[in-house]
C-alpha atoms as a PDB file:
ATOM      1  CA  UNK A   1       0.000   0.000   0.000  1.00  0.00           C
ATOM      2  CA  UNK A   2       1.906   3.035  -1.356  1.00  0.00           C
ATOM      3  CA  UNK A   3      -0.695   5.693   0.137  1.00  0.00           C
ATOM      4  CA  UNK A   4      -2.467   6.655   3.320  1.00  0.00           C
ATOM      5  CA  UNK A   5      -5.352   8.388   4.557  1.00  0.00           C
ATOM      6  CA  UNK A   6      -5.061  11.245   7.113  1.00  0.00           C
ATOM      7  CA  UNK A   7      -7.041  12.949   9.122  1.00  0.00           C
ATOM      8  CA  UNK A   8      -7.883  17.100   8.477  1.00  0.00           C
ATOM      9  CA  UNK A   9      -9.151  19.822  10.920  1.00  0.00           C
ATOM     10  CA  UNK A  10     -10.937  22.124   8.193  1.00  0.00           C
ATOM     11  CA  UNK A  11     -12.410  25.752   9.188  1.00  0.00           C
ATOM     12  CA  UNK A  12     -15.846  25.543   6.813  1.00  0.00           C
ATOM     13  CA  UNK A  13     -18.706  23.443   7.457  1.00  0.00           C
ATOM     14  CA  UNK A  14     -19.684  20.278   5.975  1.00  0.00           C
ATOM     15  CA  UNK A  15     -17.721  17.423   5.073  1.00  0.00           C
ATOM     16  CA  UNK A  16     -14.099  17.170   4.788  1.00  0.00           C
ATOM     17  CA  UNK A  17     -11.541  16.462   2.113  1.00  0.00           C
ATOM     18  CA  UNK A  18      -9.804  14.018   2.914  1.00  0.00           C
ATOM     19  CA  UNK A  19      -6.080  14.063   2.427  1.00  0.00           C
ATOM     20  CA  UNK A  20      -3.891  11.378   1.678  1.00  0.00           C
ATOM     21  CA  UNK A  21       0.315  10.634   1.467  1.00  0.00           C
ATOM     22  CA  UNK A  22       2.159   8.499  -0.981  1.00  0.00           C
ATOM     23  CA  UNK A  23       4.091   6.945   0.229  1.00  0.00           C
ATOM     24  CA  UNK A  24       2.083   5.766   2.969  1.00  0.00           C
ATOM     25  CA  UNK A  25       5.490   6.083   5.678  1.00  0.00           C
ATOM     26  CA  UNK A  26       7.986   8.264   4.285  1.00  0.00           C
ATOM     27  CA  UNK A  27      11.499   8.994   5.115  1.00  0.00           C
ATOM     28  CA  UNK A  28      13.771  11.443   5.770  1.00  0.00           C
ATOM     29  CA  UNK A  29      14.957  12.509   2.359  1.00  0.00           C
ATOM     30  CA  UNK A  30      11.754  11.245   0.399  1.00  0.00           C
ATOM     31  CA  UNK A  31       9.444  13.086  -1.910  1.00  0.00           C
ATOM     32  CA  UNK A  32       5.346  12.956  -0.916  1.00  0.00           C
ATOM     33  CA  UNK A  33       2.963  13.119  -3.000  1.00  0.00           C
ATOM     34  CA  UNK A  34      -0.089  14.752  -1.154  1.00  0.00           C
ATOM     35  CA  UNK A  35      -3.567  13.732  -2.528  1.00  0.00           C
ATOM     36  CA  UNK A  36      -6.384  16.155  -1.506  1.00  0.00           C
ATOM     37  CA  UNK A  37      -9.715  14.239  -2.549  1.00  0.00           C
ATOM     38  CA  UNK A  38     -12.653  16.189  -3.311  1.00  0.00           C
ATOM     39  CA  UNK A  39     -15.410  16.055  -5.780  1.00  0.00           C
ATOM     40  CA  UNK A  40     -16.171  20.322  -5.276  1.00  0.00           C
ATOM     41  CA  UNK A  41     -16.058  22.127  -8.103  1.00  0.00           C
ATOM     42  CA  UNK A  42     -15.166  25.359  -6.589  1.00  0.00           C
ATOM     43  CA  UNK A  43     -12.001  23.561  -5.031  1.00  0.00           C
ATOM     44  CA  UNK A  44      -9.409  24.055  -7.882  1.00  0.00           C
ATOM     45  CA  UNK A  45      -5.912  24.667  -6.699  1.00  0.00           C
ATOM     46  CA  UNK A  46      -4.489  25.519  -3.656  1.00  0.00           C
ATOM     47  CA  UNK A  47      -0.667  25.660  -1.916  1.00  0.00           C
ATOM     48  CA  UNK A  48       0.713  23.460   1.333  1.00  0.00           C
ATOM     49  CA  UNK A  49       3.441  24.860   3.659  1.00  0.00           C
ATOM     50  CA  UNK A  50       5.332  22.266   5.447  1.00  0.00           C
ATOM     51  CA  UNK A  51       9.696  22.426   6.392  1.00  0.00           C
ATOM     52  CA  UNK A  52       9.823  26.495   5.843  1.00  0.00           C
ATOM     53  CA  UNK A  53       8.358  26.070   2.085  1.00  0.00           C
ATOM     54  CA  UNK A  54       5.493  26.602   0.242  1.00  0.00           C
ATOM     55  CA  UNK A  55       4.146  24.381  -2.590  1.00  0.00           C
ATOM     56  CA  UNK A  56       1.348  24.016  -4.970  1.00  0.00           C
ATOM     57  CA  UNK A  57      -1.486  22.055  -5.261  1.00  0.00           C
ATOM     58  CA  UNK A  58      -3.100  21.236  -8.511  1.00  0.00           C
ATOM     59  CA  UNK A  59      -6.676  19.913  -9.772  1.00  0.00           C
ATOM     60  CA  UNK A  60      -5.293  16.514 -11.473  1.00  0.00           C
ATOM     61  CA  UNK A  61      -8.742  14.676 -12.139  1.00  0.00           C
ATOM     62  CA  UNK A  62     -12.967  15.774 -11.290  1.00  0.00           C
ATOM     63  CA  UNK A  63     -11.897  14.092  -7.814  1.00  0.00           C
ATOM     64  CA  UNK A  64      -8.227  15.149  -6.792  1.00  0.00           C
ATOM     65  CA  UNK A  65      -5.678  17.928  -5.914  1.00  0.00           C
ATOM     66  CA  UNK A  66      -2.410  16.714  -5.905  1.00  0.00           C
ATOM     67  CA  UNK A  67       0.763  18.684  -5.057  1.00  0.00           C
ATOM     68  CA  UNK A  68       4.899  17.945  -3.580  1.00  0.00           C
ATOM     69  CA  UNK A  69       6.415  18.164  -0.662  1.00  0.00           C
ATOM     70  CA  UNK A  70      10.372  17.429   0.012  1.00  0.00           C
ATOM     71  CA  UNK A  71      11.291  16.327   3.564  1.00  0.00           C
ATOM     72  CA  UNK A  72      15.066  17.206   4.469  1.00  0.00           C
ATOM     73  CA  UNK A  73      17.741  15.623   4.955  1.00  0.00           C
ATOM     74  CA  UNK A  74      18.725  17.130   8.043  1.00  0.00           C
ATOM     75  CA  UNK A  75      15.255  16.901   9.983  1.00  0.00           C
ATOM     76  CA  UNK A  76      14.808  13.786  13.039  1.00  0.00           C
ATOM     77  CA  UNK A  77      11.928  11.181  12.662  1.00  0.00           C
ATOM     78  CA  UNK A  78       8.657  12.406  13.634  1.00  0.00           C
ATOM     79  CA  UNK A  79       5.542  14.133  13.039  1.00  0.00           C
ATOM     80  CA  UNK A  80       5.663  17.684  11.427  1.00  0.00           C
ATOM     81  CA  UNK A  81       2.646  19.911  10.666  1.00  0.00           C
ATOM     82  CA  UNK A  82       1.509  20.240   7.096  1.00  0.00           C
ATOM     83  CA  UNK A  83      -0.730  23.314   6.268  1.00  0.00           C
ATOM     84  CA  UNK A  84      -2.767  23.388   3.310  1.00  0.00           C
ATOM     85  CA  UNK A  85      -4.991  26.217   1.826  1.00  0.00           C
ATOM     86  CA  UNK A  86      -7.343  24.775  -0.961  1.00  0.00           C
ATOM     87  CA  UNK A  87      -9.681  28.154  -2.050  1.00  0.00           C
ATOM     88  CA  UNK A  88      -9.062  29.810   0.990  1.00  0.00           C
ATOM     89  CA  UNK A  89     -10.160  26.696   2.918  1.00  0.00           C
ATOM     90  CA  UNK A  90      -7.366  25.634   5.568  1.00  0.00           C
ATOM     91  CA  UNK A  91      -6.122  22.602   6.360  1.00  0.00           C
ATOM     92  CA  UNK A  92      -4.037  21.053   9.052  1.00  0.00           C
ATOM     93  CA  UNK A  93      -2.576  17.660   8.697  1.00  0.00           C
ATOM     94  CA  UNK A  94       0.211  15.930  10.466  1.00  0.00           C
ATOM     95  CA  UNK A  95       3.159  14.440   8.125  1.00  0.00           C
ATOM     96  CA  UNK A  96       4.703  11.537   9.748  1.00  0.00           C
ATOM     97  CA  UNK A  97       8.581  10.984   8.585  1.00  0.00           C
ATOM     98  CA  UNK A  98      11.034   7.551   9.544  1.00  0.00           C
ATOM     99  CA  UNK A  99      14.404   7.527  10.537  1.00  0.00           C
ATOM    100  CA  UNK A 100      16.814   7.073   8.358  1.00  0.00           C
ATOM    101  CA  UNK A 101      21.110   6.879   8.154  1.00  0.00           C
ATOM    102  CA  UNK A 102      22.877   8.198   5.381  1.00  0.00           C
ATOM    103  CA  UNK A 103      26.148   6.671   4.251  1.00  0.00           C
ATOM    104  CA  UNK A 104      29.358   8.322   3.855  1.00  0.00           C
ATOM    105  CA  UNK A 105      32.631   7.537   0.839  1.00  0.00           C
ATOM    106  CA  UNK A 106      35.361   8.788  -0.087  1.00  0.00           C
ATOM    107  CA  UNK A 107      36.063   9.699  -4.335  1.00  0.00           C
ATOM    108  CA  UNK A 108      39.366  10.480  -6.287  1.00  0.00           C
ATOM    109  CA  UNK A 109      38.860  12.604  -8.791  1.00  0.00           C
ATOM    110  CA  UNK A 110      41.121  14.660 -11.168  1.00  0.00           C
ATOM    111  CA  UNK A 111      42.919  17.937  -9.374  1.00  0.00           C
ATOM    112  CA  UNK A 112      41.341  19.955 -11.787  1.00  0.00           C
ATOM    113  CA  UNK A 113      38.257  19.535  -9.819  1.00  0.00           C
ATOM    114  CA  UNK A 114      39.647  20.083  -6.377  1.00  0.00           C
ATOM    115  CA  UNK A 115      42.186  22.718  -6.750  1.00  0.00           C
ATOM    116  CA  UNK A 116      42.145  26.374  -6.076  1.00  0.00           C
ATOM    117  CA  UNK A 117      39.520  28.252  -8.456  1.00  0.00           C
ATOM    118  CA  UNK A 118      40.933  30.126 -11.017  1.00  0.00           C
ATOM    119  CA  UNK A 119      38.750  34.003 -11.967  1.00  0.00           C
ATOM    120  CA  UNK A 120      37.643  32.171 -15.154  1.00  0.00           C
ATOM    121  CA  UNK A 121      36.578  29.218 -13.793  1.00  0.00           C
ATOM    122  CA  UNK A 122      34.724  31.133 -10.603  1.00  0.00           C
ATOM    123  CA  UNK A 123      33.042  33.326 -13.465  1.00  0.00           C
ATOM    124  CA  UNK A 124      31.367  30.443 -14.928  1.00  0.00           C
ATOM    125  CA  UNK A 125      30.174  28.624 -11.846  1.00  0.00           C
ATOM    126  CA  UNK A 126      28.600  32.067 -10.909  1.00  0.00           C
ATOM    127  CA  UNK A 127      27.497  32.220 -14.211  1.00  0.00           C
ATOM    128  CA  UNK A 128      25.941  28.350 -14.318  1.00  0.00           C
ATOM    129  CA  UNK A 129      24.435  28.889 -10.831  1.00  0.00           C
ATOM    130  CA  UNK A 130      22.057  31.988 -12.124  1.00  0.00           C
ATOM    131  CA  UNK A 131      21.236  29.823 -14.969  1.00  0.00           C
ATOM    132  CA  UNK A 132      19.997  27.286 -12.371  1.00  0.00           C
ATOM    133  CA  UNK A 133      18.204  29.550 -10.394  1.00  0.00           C
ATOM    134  CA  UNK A 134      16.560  30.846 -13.067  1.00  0.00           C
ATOM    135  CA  UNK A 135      14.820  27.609 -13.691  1.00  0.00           C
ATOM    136  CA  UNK A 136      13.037  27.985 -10.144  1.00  0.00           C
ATOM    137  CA  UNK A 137      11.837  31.591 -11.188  1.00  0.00           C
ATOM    138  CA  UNK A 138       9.576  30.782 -13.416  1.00  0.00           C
ATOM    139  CA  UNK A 139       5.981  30.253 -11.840  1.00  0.00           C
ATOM    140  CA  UNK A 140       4.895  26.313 -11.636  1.00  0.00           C
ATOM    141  CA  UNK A 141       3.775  25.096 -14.672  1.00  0.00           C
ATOM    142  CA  UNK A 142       0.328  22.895 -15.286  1.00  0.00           C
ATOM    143  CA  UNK A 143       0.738  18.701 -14.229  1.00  0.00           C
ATOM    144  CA  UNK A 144       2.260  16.645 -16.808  1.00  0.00           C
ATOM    145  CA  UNK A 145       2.870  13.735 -14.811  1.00  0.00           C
ATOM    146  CA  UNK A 146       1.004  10.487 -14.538  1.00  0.00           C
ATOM    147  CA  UNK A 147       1.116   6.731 -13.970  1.00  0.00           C
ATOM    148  CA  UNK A 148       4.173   5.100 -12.758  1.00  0.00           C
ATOM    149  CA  UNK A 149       8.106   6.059 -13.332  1.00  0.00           C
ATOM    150  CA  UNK A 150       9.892   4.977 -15.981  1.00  0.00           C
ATOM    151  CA  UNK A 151      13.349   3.939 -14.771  1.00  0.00           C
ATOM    152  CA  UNK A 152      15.735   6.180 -17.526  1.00  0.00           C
ATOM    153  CA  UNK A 153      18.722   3.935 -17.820  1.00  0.00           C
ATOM    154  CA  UNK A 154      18.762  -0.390 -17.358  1.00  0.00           C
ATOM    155  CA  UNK A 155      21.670  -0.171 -15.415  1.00  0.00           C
ATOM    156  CA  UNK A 156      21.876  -0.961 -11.061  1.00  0.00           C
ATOM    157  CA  UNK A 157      22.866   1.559  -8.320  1.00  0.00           C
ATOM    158  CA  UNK A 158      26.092   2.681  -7.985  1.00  0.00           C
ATOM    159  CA  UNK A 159      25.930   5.409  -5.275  1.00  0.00           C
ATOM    160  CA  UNK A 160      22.506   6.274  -3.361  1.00  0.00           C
ATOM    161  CA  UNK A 161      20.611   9.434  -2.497  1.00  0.00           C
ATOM    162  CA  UNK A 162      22.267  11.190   0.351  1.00  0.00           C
ATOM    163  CA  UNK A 163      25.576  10.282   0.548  1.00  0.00           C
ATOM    164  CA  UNK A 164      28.284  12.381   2.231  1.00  0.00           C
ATOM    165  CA  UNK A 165      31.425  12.666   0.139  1.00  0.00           C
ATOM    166  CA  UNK A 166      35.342  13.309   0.627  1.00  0.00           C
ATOM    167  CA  UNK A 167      36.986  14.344  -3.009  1.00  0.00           C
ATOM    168  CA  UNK A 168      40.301  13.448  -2.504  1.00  0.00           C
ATOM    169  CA  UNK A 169      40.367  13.259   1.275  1.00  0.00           C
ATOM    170  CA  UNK A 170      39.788  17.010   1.389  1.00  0.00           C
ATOM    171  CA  UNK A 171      36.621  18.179  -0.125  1.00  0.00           C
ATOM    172  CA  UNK A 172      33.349  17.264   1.237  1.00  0.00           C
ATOM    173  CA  UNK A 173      29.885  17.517  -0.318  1.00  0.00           C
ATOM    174  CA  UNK A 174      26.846  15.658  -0.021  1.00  0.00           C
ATOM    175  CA  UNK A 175      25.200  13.569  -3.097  1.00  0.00           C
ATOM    176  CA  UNK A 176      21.844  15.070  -4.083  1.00  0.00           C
ATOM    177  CA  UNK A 177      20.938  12.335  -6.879  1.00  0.00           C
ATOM    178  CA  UNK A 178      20.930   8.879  -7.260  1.00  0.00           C
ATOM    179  CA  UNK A 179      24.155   7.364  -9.863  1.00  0.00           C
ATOM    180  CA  UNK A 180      22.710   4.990 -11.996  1.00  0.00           C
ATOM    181  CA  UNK A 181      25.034   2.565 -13.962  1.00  0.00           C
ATOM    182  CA  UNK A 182      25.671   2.714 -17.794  1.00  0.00           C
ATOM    183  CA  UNK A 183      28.298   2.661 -20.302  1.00  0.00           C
ATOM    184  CA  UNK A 184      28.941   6.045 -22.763  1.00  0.00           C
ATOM    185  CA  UNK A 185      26.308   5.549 -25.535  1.00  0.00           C
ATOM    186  CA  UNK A 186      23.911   3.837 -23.132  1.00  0.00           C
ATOM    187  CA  UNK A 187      19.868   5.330 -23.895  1.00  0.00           C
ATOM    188  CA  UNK A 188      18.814   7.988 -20.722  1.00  0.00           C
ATOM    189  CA  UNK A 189      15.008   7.995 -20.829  1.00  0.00           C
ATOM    190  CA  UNK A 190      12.297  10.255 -19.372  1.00  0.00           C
ATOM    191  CA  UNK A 191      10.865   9.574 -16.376  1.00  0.00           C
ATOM    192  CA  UNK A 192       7.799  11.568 -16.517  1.00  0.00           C
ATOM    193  CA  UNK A 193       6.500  13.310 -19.250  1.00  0.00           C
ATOM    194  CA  UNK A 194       7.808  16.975 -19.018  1.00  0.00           C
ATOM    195  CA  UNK A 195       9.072  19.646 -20.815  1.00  0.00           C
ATOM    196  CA  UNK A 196      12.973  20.440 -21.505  1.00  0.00           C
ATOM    197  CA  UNK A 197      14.061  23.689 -19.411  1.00  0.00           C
ATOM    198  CA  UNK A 198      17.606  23.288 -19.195  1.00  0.00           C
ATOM    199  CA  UNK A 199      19.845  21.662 -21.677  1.00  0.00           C
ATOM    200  CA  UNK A 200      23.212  22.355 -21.600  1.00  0.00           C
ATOM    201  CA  UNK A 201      27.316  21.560 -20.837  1.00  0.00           C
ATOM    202  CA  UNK A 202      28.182  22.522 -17.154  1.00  0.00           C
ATOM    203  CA  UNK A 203      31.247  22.479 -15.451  1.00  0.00           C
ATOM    204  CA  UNK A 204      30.463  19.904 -12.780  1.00  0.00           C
ATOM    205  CA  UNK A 205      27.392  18.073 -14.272  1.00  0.00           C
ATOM    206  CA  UNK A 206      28.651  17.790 -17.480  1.00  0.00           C
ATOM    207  CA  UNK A 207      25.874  17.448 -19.867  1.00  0.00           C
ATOM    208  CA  UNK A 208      22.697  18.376 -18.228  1.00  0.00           C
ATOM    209  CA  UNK A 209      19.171  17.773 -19.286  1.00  0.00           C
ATOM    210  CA  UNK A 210      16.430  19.009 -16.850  1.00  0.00           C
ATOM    211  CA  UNK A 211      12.628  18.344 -17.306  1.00  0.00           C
ATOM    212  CA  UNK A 212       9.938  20.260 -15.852  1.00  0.00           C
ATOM    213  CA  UNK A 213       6.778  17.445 -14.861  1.00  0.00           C
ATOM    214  CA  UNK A 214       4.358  20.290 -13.625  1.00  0.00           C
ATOM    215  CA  UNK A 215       3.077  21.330 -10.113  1.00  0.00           C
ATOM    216  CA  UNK A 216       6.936  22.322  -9.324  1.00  0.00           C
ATOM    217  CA  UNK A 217       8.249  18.706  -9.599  1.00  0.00           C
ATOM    218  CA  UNK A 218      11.562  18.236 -12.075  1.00  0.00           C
ATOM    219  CA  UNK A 219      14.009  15.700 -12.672  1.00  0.00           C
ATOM    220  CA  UNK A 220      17.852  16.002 -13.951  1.00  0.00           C
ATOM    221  CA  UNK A 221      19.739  13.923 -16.105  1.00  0.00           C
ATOM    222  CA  UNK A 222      23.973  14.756 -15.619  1.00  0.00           C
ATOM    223  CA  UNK A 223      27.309  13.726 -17.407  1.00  0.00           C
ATOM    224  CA  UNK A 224      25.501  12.914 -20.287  1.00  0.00           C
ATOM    225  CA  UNK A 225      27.668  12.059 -23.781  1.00  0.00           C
ATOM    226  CA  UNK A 226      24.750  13.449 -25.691  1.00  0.00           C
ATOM    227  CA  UNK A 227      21.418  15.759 -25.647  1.00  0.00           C
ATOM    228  CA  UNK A 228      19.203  14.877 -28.039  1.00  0.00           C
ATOM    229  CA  UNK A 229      16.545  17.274 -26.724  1.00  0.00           C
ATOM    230  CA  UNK A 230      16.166  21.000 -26.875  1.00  0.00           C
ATOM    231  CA  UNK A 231      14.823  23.753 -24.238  1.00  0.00           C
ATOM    232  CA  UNK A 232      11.135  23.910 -24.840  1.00  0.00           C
ATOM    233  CA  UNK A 233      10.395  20.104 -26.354  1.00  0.00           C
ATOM    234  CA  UNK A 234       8.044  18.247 -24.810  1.00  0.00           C
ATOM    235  CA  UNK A 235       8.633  14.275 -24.049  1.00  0.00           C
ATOM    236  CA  UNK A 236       6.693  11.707 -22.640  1.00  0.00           C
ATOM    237  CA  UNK A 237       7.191   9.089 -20.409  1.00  0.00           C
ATOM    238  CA  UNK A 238       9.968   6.949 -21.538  1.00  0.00           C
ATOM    239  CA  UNK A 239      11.006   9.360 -24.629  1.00  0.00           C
ATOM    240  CA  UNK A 240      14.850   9.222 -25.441  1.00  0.00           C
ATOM    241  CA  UNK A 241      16.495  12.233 -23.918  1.00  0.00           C
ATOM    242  CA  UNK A 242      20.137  11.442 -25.127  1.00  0.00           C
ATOM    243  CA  UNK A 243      23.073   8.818 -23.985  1.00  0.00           C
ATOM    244  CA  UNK A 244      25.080   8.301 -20.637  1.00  0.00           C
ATOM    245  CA  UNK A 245      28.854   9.679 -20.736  1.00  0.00           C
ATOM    246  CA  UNK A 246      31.535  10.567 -18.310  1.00  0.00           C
ATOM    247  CA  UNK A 247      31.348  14.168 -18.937  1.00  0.00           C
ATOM    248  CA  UNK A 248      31.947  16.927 -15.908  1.00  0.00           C
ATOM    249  CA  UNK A 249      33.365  16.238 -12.418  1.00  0.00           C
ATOM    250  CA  UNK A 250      33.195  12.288 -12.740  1.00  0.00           C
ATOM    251  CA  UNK A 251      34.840   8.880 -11.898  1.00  0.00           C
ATOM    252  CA  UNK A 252      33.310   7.006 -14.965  1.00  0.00           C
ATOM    253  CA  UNK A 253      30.475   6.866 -17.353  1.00  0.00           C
ATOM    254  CA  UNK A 254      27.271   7.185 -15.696  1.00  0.00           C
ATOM    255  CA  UNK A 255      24.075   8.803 -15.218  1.00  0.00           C
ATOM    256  CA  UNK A 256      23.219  11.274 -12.592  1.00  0.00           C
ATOM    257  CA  UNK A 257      19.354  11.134 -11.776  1.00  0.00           C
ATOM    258  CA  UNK A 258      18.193  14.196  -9.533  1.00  0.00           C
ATOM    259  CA  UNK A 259      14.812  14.826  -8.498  1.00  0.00           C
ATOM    260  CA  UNK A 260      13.949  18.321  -7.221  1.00  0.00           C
ATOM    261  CA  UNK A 261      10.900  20.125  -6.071  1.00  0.00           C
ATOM    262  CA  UNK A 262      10.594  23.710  -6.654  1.00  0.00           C
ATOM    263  CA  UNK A 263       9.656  26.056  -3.448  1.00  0.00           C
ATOM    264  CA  UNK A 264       9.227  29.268  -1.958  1.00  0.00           C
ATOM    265  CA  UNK A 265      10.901  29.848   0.717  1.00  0.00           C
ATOM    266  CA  UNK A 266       9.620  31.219   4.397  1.00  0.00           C
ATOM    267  CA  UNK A 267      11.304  31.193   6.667  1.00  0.00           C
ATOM    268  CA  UNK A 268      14.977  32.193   7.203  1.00  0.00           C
ATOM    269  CA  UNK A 269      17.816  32.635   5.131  1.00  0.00           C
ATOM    270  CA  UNK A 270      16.329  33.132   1.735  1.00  0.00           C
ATOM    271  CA  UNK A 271      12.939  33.841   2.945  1.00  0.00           C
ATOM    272  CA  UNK A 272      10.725  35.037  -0.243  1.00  0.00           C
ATOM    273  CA  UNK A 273      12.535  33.499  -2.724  1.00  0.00           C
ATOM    274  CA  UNK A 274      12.619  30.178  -4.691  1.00  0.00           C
ATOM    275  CA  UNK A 275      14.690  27.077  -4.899  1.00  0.00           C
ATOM    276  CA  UNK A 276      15.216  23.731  -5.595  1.00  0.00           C
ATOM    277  CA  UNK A 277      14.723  21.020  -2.811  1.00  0.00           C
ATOM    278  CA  UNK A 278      16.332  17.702  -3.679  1.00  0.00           C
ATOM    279  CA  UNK A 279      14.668  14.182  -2.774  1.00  0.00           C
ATOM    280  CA  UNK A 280      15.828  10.833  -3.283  1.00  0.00           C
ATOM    281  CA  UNK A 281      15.328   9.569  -6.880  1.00  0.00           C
ATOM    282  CA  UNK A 282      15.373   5.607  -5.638  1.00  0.00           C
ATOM    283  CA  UNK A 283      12.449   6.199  -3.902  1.00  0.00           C
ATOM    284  CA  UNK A 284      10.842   8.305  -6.995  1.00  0.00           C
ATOM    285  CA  UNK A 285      11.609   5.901  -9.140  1.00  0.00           C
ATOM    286  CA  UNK A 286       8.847   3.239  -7.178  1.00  0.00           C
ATOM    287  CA  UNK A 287       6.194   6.171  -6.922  1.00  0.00           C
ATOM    288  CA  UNK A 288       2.832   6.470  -9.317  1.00  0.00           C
ATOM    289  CA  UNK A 289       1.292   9.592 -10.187  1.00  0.00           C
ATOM    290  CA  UNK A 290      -2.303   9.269  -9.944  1.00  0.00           C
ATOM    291  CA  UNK A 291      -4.567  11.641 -11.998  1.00  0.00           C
ATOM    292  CA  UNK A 292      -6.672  12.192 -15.194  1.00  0.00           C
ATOM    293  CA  UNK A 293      -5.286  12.599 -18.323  1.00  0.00           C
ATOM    294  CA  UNK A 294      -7.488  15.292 -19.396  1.00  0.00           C
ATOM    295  CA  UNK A 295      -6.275  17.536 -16.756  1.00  0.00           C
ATOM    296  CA  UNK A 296      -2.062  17.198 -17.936  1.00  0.00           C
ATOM    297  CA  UNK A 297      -0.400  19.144 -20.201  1.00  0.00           C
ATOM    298  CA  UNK A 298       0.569  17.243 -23.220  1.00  0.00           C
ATOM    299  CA  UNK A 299       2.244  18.095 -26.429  1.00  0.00           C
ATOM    300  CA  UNK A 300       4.066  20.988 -27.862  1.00  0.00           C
ATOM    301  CA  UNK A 301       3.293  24.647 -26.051  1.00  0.00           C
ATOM    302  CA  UNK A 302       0.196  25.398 -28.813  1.00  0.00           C
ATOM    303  CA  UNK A 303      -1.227  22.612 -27.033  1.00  0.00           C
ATOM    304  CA  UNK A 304      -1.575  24.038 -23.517  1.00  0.00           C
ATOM    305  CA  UNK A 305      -5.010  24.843 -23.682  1.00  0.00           C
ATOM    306  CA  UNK A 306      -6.445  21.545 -23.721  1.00  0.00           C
ATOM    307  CA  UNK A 307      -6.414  21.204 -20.122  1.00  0.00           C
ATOM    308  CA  UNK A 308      -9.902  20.240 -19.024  1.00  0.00           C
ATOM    309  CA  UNK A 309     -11.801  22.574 -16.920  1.00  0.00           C
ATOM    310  CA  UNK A 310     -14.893  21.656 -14.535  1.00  0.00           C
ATOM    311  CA  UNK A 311     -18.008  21.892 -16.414  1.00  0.00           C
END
């Protein structure tokens, strides 16, 4: 049973949505999908606050809002408060989160990688990191997403979600994605169906294919020998996006896999602004989507207007 459901203190008379989680126990680390069921018609989007950030929620079928939450990596097992707003309509919702240990290894990689910074090279990563933010910017864009994952290379695990990394004894780091093995040439498929907002060579992920699924949820494909996909194209589940490579700061061919929720930010450092929020792919990877196909974006951007509306 991948889902659960929860119960909800609403402020408006009669009966309740009811919200649900998938997966049904998460972890530290793992994206939720949160399921708001309700057949109202006035109910049509909403946003959830839950770990300091704000997310959407989107009408996915005549009976569901669906929207993201990231739980991270640094919070303790327990039960946190989730705060949704459907239509002005709160809710209040407990998200329970298990314990979980995150391993730790040690990489050699070229000194190229590792050594002082030269201007030039400090130019670019400022340079790349703008281009990244600007990705967040943009407002969330309508679902795209559903059914189950599509795994985007054949190949096993070779490093997991979370790890905390030594380059060269000196520089640490911690591993935002899940490394997925392959051989240069190897086929990198779509998870989700999405829409191509970043493609491009970058100093550390090499080449770098990012999709946008809708309702802020993206995934990243790094090091990759070849893009075969453009900014704008739209791809659906399973659609080749190019070929595993070695390129950027790397050991070997492989592929990269992020997943990333986009968020506004609301507490703290950063506090009105919006980022990325990584999750663990592995878990993605064993997630479905549920919705109605009427209600995703599909095709090419002429297209967008075919998302169903409540009669």
């Amino acid at each position: 049973m991948l889902s659960v459901l929860v119960p909800v203190l609403l402020a408006t008379a009669g009966a309740p949505p009811k919200v649900r989680f998938s997966p049904a126990e998460p972890r530290i680390g793992d994206l939720v999908i949160v399921y708001v069921e309700t057949t109202d018609r006035a109910l049509q989007s909403g946003s959830m606050e839950a770990f300091g950030c704000i997310t959407p929620l989107d009408r996915v079928s005549k009976n569901l809002l669906r929207g993201f939450v990231g739980i991270p990596t640094h919070v303790k097992a327990g039960a946190y408060p989730l705060e949704l707003l459907v239509e002005d309509q709160p809710i209040s919702v407990r998200l329970p989160v298990d314990h979980r240990i995150f391993e730790t290894s040690q990489l050699k990689v070229s000194k190229r990688f590792t050594n002082r910074q030269s201007s030039k090279l400090k130019s670019r990563l400022r340079r790349e990191a703008e281009e990244m933010d600007n990705v967040w910017k943009r407002d969330p864009s309508i679902p795209k997403a559903i059914g189950g994952v599509f795994r985007p290379v054949t190949g096993a695990t070779t490093s997991p979600f979370g790890v905390r990394r030594l380059f060269n004894g000196k520089r640490k780091s911690v591993h935002y994605g899940l490394d997925l093995e392959g051989r240069t040439g190897d086929p990198i498929h779509a998870a989700l169906a999405g829409r191509v907002v970043m493609s491009s060579m970058r100093w550390k992920s090499g080449g770098t294919t990012i999709l946008d699924h809708g309702g802020g949820l993206f995934t990243a494909y790094f090091h990759m020998s070849r893009r075969d996909r453009k900014v704008g194209d739209f791809v659906d589940k399973g659609d080749l996006l190019g070929a595993v490579g070695r390129t950027g700061r790397v050991t070997g061919p492989h592929l990269h896999l992020s997943v990333m929720t986009r968020c506004l930010i609301t507490k703290g450092e950063g506090a009105g602004t919006t980022r990325s929020f990584f999750v663990d792919p592995e878990r993605f990877l064993e997630l479905g989507f549920d919705g109605d196909p009427a209600y995703m974006e599909v095709g090419p951007a002429a297209d967008l207007g075919r998302v169903a509306k409540e009669p």
